[in-house]
PDB file of N, CA and C in Angstrom:
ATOM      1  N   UNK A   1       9.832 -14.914  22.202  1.00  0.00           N
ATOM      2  CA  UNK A   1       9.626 -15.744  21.016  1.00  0.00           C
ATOM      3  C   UNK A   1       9.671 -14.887  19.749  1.00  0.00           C
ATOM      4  N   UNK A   2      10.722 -15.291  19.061  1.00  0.00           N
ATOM      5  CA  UNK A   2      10.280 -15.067  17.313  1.00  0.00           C
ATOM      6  C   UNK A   2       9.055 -14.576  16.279  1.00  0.00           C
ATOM      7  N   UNK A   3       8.718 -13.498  15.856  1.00  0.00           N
ATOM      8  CA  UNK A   3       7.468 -13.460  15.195  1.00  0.00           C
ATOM      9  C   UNK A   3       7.421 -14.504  14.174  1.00  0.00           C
ATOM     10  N   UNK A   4       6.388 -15.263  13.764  1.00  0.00           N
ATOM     11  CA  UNK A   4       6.391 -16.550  12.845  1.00  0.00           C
ATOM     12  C   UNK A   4       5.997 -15.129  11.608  1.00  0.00           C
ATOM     13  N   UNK A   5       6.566 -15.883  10.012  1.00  0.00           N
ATOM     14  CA  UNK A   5       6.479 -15.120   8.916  1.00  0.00           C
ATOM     15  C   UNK A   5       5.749 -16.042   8.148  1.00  0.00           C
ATOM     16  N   UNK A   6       4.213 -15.279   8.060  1.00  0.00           N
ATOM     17  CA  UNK A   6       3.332 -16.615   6.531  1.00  0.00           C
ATOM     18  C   UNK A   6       4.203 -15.969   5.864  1.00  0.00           C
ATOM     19  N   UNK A   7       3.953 -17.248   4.849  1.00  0.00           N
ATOM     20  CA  UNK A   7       4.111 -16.968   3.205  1.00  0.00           C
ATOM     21  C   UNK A   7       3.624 -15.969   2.896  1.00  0.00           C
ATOM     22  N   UNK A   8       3.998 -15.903   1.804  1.00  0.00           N
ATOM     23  CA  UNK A   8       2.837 -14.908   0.831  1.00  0.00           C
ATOM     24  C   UNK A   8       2.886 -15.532  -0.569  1.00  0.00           C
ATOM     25  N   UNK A   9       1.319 -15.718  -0.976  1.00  0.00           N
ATOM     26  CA  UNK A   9       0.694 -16.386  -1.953  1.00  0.00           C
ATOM     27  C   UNK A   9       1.166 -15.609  -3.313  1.00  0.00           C
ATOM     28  N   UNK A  10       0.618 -16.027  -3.971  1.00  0.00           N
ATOM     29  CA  UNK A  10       0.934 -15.484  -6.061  1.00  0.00           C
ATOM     30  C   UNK A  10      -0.225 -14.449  -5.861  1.00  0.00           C
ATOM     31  N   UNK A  11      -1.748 -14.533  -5.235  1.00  0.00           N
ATOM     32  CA  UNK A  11      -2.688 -13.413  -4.983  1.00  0.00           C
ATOM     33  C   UNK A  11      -2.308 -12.216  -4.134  1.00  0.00           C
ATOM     34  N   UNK A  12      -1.404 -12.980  -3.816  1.00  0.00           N
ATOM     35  CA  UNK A  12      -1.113 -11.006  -2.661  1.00  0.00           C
ATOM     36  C   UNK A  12      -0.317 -10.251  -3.334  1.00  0.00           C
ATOM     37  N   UNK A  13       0.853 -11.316  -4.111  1.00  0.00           N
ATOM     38  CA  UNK A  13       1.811  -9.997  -4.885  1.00  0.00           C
ATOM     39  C   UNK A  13       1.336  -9.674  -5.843  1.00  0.00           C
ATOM     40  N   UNK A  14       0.159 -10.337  -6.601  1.00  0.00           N
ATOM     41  CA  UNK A  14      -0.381  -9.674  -7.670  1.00  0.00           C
ATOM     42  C   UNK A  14      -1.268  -8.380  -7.353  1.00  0.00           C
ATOM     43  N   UNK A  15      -1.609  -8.434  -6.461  1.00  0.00           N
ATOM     44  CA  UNK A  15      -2.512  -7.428  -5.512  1.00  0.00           C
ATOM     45  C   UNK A  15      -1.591  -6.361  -5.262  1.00  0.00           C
ATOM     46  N   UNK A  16      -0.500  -6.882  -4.780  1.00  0.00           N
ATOM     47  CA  UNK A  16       0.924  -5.579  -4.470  1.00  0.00           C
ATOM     48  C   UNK A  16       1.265  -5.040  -5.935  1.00  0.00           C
ATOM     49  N   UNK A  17       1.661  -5.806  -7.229  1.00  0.00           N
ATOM     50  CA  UNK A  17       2.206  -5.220  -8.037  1.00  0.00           C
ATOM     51  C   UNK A  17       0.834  -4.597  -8.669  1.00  0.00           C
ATOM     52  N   UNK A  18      -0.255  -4.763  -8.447  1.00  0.00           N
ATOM     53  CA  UNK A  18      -1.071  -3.645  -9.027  1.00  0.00           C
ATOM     54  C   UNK A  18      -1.472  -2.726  -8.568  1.00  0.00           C
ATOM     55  N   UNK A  19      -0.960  -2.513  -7.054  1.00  0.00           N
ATOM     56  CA  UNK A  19      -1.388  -1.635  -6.089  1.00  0.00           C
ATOM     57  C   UNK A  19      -0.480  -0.497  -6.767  1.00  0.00           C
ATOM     58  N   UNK A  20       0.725  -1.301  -6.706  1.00  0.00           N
ATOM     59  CA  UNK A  20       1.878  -0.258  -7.325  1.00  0.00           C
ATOM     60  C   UNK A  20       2.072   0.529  -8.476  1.00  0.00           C
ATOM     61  N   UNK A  21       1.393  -0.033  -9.648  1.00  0.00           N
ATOM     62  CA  UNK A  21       1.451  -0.014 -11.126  1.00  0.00           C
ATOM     63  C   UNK A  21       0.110   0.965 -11.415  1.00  0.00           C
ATOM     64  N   UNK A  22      -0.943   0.599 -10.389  1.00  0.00           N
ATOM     65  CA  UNK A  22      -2.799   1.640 -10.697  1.00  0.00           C
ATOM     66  C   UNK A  22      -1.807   3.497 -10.658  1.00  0.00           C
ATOM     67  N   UNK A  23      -2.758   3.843 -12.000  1.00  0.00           N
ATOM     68  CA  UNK A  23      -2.646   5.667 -11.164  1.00  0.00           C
ATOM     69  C   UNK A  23      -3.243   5.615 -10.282  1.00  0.00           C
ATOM     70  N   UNK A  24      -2.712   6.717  -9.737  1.00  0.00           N
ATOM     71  CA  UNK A  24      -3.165   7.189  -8.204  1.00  0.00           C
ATOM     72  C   UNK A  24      -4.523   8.149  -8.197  1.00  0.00           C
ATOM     73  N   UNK A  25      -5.037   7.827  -7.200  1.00  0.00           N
ATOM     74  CA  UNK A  25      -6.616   8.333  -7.231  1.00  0.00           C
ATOM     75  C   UNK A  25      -6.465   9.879  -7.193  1.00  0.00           C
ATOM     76  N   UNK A  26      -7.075  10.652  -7.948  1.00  0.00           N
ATOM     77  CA  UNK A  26      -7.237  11.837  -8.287  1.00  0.00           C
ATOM     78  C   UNK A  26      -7.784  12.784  -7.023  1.00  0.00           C
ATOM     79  N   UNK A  27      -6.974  13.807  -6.144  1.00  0.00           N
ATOM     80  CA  UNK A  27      -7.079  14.267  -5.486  1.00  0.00           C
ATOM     81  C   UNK A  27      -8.061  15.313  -5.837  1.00  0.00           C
ATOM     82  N   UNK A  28      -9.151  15.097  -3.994  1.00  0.00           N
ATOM     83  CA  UNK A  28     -10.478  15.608  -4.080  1.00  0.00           C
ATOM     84  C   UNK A  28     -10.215  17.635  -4.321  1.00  0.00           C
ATOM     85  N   UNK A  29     -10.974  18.051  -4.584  1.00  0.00           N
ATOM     86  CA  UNK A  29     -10.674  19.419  -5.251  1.00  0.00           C
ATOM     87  C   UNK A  29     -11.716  20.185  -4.317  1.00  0.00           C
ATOM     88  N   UNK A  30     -11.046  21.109  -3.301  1.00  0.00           N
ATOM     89  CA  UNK A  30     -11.442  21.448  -1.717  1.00  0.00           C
ATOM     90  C   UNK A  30     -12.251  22.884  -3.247  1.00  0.00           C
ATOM     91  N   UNK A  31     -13.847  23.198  -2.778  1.00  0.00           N
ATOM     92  CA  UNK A  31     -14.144  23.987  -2.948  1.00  0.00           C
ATOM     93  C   UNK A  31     -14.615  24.288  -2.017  1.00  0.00           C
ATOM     94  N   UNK A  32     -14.584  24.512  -0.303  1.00  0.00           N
ATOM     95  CA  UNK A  32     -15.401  24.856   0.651  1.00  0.00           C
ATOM     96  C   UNK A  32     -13.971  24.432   1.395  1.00  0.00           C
ATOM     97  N   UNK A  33     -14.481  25.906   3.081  1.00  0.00           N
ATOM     98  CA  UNK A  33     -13.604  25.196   3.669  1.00  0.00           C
ATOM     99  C   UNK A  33     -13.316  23.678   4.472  1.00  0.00           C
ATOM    100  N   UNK A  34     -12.053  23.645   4.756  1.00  0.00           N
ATOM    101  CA  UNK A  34     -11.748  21.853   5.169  1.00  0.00           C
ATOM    102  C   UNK A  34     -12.343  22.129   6.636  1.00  0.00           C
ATOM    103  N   UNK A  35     -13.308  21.620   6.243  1.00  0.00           N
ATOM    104  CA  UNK A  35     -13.878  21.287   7.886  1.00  0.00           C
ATOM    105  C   UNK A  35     -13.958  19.303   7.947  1.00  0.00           C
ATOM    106  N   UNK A  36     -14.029  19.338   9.541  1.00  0.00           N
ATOM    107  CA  UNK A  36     -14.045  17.732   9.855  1.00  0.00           C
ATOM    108  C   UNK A  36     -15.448  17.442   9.282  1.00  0.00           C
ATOM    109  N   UNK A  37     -15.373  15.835   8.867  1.00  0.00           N
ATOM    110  CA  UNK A  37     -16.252  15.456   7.874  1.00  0.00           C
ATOM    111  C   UNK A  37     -16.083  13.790   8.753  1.00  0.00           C
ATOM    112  N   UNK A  38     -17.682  13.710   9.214  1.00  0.00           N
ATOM    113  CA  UNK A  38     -17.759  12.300   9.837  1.00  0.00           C
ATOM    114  C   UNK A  38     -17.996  11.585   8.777  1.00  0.00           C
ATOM    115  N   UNK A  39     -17.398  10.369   9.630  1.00  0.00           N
ATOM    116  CA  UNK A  39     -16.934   9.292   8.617  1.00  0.00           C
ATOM    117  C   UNK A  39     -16.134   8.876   7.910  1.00  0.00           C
ATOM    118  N   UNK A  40     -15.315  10.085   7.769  1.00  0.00           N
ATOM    119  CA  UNK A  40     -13.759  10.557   6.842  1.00  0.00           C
ATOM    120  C   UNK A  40     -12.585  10.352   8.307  1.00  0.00           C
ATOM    121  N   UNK A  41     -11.248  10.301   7.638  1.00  0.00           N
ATOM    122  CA  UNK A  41     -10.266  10.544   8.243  1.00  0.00           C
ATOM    123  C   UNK A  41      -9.531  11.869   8.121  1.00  0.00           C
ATOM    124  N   UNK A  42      -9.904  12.597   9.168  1.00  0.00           N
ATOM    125  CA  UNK A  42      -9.414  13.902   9.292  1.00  0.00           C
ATOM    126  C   UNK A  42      -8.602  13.957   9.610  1.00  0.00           C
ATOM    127  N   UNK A  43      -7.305  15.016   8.970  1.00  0.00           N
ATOM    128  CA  UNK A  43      -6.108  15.105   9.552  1.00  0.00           C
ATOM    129  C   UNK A  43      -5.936  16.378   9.771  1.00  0.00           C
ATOM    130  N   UNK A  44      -5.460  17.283  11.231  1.00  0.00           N
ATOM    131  CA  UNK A  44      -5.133  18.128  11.193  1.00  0.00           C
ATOM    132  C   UNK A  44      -3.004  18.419  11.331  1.00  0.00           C
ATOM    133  N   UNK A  45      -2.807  18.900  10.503  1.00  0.00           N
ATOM    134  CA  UNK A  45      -1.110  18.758  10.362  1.00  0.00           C
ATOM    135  C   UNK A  45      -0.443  20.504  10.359  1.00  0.00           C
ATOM    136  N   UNK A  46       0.350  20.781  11.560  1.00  0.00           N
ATOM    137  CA  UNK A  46       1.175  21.787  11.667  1.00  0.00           C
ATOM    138  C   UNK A  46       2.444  21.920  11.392  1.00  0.00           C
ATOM    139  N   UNK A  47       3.119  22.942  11.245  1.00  0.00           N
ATOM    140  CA  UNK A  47       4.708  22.874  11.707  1.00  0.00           C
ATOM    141  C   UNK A  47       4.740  23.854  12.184  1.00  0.00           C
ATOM    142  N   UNK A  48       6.018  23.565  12.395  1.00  0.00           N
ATOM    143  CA  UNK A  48       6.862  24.989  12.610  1.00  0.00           C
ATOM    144  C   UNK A  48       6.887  26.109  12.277  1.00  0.00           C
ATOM    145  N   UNK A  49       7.347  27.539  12.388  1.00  0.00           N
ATOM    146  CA  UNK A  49       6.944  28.806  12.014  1.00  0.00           C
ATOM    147  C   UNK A  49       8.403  29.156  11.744  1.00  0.00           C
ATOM    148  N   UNK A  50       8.679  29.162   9.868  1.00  0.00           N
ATOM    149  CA  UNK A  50      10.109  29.356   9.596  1.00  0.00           C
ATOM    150  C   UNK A  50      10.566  30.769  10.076  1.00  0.00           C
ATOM    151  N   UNK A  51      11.545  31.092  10.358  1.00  0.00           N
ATOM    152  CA  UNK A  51      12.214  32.370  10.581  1.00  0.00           C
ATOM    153  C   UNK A  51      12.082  32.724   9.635  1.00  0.00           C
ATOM    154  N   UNK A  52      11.912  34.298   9.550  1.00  0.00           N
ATOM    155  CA  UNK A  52      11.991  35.154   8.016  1.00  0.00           C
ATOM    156  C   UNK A  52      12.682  35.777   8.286  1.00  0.00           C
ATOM    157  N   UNK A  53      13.255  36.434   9.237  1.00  0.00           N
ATOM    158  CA  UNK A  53      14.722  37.632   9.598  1.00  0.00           C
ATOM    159  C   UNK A  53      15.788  37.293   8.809  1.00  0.00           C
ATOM    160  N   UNK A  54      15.528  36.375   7.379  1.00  0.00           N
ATOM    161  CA  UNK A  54      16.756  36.582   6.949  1.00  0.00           C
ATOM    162  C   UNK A  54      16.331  35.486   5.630  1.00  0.00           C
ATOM    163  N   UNK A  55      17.883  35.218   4.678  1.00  0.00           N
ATOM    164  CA  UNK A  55      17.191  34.366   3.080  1.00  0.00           C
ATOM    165  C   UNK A  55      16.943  33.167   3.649  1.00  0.00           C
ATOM    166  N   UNK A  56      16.252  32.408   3.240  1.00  0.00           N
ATOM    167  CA  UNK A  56      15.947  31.242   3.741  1.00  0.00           C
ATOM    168  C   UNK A  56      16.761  30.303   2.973  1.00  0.00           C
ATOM    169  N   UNK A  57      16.980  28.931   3.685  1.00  0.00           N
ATOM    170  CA  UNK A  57      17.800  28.066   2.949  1.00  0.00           C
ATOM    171  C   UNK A  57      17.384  26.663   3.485  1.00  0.00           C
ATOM    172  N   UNK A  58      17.750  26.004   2.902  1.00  0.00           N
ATOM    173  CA  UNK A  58      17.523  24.339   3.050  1.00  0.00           C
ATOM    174  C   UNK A  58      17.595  23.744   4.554  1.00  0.00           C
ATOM    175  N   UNK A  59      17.735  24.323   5.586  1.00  0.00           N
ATOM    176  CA  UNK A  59      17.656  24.586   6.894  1.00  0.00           C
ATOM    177  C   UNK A  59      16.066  24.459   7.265  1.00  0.00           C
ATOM    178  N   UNK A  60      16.226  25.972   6.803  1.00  0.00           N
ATOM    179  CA  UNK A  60      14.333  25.760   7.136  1.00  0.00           C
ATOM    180  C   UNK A  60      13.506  25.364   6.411  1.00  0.00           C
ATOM    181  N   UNK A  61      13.416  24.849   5.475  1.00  0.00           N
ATOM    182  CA  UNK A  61      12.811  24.004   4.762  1.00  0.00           C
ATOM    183  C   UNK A  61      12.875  22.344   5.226  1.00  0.00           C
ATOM    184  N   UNK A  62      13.824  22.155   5.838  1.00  0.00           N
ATOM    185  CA  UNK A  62      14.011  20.465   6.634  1.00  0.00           C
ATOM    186  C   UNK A  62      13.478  20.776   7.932  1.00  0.00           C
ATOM    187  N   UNK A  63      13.643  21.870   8.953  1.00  0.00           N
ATOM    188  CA  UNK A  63      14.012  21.742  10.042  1.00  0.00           C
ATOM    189  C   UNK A  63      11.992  22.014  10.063  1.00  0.00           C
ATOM    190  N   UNK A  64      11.595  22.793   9.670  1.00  0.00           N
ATOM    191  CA  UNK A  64      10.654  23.388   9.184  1.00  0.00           C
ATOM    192  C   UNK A  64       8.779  22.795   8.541  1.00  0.00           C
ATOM    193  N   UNK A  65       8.714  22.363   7.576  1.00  0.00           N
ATOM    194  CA  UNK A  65       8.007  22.541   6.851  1.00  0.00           C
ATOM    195  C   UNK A  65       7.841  20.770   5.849  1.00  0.00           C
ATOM    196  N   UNK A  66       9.389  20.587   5.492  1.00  0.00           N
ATOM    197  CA  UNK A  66       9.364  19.542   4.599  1.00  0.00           C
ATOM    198  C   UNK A  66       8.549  18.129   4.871  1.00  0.00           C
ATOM    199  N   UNK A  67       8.912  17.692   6.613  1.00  0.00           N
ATOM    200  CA  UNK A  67       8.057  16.397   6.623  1.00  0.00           C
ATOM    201  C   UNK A  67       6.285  17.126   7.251  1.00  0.00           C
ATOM    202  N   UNK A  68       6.198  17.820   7.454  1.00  0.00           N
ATOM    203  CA  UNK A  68       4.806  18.132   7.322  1.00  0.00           C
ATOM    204  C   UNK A  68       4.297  17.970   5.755  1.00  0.00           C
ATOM    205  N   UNK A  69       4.787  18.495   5.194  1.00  0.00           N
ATOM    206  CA  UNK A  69       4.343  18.685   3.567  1.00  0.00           C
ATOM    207  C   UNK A  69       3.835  17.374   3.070  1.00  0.00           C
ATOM    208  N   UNK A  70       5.164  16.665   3.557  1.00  0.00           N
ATOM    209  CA  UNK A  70       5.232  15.117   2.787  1.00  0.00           C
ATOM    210  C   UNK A  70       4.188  13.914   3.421  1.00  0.00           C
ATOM    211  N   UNK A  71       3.996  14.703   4.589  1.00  0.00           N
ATOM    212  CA  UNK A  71       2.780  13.582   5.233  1.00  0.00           C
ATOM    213  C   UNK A  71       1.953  14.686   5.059  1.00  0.00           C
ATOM    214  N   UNK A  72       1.269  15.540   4.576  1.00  0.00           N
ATOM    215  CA  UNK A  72      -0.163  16.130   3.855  1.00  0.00           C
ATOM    216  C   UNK A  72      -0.370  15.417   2.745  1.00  0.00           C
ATOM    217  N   UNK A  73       0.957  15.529   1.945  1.00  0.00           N
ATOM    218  CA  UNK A  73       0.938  15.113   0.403  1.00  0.00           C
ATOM    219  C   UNK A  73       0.468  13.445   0.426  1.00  0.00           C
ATOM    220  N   UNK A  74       1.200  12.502   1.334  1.00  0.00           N
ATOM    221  CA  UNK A  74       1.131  11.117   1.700  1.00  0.00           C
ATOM    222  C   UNK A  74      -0.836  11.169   1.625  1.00  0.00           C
ATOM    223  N   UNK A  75      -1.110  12.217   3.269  1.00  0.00           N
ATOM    224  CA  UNK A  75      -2.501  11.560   3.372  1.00  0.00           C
ATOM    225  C   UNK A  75      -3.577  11.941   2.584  1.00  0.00           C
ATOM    226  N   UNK A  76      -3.371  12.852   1.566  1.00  0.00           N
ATOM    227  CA  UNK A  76      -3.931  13.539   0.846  1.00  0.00           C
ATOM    228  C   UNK A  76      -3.942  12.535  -0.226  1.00  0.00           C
ATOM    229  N   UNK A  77      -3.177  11.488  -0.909  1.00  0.00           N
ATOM    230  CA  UNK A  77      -3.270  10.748  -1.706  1.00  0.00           C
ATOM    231  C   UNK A  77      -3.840   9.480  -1.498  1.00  0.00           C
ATOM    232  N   UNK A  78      -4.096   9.112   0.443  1.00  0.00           N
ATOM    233  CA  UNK A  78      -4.550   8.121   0.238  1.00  0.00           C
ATOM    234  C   UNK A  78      -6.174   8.365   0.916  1.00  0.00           C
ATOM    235  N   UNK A  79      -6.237   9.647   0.257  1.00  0.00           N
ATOM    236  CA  UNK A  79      -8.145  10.081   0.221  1.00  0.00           C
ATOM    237  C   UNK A  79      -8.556  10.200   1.756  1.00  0.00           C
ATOM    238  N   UNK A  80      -7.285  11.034   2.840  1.00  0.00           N
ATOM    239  CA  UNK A  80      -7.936  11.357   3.792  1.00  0.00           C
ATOM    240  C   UNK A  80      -8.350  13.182   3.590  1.00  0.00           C
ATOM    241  N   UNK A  81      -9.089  13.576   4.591  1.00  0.00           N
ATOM    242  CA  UNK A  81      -9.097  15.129   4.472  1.00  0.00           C
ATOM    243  C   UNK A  81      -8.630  15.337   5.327  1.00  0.00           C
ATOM    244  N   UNK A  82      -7.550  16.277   4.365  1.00  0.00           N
ATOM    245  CA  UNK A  82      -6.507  16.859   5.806  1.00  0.00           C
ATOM    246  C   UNK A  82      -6.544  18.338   5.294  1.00  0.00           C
ATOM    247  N   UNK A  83      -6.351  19.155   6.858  1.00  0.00           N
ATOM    248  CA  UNK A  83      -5.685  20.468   6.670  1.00  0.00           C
ATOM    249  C   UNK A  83      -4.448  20.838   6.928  1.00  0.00           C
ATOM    250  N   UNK A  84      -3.503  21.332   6.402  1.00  0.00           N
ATOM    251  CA  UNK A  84      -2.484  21.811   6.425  1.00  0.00           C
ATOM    252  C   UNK A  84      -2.086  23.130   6.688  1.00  0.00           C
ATOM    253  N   UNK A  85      -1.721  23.439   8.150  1.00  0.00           N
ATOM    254  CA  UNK A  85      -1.437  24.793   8.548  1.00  0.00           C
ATOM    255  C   UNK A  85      -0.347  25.125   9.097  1.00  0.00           C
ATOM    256  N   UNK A  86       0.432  26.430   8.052  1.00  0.00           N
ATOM    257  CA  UNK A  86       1.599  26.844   9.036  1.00  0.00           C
ATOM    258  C   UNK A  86       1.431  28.499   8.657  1.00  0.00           C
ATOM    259  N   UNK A  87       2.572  28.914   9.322  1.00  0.00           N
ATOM    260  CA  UNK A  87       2.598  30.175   9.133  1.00  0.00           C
ATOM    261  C   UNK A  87       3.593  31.352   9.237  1.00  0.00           C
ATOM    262  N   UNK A  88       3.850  32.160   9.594  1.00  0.00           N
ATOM    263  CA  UNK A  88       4.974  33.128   9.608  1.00  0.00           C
ATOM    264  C   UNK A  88       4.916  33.902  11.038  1.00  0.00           C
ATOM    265  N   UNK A  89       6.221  34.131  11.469  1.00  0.00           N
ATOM    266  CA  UNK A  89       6.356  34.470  13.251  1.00  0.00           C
ATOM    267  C   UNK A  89       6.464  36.107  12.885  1.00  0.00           C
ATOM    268  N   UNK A  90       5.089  36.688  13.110  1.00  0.00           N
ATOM    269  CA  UNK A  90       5.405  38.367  12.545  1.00  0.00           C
ATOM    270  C   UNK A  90       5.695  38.765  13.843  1.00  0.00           C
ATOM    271  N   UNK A  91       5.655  38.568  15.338  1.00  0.00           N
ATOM    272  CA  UNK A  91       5.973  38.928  16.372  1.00  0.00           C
ATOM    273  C   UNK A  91       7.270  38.476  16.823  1.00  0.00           C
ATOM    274  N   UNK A  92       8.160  37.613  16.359  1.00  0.00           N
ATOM    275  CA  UNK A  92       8.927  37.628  17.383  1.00  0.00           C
ATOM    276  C   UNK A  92      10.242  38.405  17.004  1.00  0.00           C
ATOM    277  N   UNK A  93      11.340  38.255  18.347  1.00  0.00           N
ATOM    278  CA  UNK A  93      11.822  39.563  18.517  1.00  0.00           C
ATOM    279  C   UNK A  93      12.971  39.499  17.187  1.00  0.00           C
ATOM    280  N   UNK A  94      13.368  38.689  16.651  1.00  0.00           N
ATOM    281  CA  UNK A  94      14.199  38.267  15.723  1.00  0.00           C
ATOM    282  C   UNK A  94      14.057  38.949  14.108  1.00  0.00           C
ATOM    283  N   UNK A  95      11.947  39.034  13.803  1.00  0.00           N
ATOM    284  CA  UNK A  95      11.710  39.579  12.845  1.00  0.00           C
ATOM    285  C   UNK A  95      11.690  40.768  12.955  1.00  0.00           C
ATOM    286  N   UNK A  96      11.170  41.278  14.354  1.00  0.00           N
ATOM    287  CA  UNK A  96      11.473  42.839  14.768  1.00  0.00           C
ATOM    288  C   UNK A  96      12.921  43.908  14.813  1.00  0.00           C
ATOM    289  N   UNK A  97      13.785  42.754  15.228  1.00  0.00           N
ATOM    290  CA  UNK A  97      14.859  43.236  14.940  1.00  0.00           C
ATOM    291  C   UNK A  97      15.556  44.183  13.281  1.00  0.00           C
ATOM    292  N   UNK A  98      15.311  42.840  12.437  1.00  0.00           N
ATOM    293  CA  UNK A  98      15.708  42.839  11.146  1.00  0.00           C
ATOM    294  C   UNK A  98      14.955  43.716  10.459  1.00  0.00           C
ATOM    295  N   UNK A  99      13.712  43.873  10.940  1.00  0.00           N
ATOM    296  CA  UNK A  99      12.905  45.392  10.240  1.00  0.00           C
ATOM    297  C   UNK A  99      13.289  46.142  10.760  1.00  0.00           C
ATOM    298  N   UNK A 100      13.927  46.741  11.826  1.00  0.00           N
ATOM    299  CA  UNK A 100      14.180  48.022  12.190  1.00  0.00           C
ATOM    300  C   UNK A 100      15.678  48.169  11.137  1.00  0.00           C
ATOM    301  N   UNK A 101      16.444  47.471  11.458  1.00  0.00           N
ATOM    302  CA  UNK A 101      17.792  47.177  10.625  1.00  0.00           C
ATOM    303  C   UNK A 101      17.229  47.890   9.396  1.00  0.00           C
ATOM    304  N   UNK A 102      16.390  47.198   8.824  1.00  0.00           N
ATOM    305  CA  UNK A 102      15.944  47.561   7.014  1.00  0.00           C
ATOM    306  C   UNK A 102      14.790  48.752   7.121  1.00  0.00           C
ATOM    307  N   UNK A 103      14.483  49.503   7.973  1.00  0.00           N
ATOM    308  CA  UNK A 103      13.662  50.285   8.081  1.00  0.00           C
ATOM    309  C   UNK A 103      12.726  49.689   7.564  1.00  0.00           C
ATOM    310  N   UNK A 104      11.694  49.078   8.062  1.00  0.00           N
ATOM    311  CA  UNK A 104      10.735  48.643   7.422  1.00  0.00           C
ATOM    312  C   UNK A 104       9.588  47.846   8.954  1.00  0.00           C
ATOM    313  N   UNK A 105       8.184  47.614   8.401  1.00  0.00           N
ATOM    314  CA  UNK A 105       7.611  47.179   9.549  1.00  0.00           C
ATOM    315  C   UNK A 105       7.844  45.586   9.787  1.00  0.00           C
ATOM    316  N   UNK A 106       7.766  44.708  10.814  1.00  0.00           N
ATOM    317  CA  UNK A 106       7.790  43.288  10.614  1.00  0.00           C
ATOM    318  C   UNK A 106       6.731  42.905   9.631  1.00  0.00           C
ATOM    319  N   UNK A 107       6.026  43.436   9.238  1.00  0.00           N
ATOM    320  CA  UNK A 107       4.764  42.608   8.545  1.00  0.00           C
ATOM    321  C   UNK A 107       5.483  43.083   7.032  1.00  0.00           C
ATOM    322  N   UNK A 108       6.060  43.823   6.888  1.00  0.00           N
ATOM    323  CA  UNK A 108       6.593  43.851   5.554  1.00  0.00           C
ATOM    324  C   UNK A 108       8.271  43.541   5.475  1.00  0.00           C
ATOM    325  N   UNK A 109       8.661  42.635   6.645  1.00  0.00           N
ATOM    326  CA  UNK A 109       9.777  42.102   6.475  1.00  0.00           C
ATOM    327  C   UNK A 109       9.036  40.735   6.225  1.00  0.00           C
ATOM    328  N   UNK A 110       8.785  40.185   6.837  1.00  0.00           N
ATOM    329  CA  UNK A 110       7.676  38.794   6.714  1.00  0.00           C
ATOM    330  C   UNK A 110       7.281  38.906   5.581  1.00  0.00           C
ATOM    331  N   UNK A 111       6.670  39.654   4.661  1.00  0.00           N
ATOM    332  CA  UNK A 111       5.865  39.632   3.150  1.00  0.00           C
ATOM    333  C   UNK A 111       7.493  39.605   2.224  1.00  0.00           C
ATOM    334  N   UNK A 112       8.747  40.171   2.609  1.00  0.00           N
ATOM    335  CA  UNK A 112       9.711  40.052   1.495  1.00  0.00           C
ATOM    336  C   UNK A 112      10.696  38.894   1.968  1.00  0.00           C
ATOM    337  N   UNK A 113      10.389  38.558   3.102  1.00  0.00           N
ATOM    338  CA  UNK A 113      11.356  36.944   2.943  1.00  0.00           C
ATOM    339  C   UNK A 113      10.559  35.528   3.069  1.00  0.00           C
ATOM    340  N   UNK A 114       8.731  35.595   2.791  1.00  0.00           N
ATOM    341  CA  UNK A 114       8.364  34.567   2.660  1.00  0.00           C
ATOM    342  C   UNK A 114       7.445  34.180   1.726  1.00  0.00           C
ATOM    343  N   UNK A 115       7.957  34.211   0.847  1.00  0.00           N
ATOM    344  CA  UNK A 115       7.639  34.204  -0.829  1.00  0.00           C
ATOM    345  C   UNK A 115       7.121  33.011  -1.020  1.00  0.00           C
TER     346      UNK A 115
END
């Protein structure tokens, strides 16, 4: 069967076009760390660990990082507490490689390609 579609009244879209039109509530200002907080909606949100063995480009930034960001940024505006964690692969064999290449240690190949 068909989902049946109510109407929608003159009160709901006025409700929608002011939902749309209000500034947006002023994001809470973390002075302590984000720990879970009962009663709140906690979000914990990861990604991926961009490659640094090399310049980075719009690759890893999509493949990467971008829809994490955008759902922190999302739940962060609609007043949940979230943490947002990613980070840099100083072990694997890829960053090890490219520092020996550049004479240099992985932890200071990692510090000059993830700016």
């Amino acid at each position: 069967p068909q989902a049946s579609i109510s109407p929608v009244d003159q009160a709901q879209i006025a409700e929608a076009k002011a939902g749309w039109t209000a500034k947006p509530k002023q994001n809470k200002v973390r002075t302590a760390p984000c720990l879970p907080h009962n009663g709140e909606r906690n979000i914990l949100i990861t990604s991926a660990l961009p490659y640094v063995n090399n310049v980075p480009h719009l690759g890893n930034i999509v493949g990467c990082v971008l829809s994490a960001d955008v759902f922190a940024r999302f739940a962060r505006l609609r007043g949940y507490n979230v943490l947002y964690v990613c980070g840099t692969d100083e072990y694997g064999t890829s960053t090890e490689t490219k520092a020996v290449e550049e004479g240099i240690t992985p932890r200071q190949i990692c510090d000059k390609y993830n700016k």
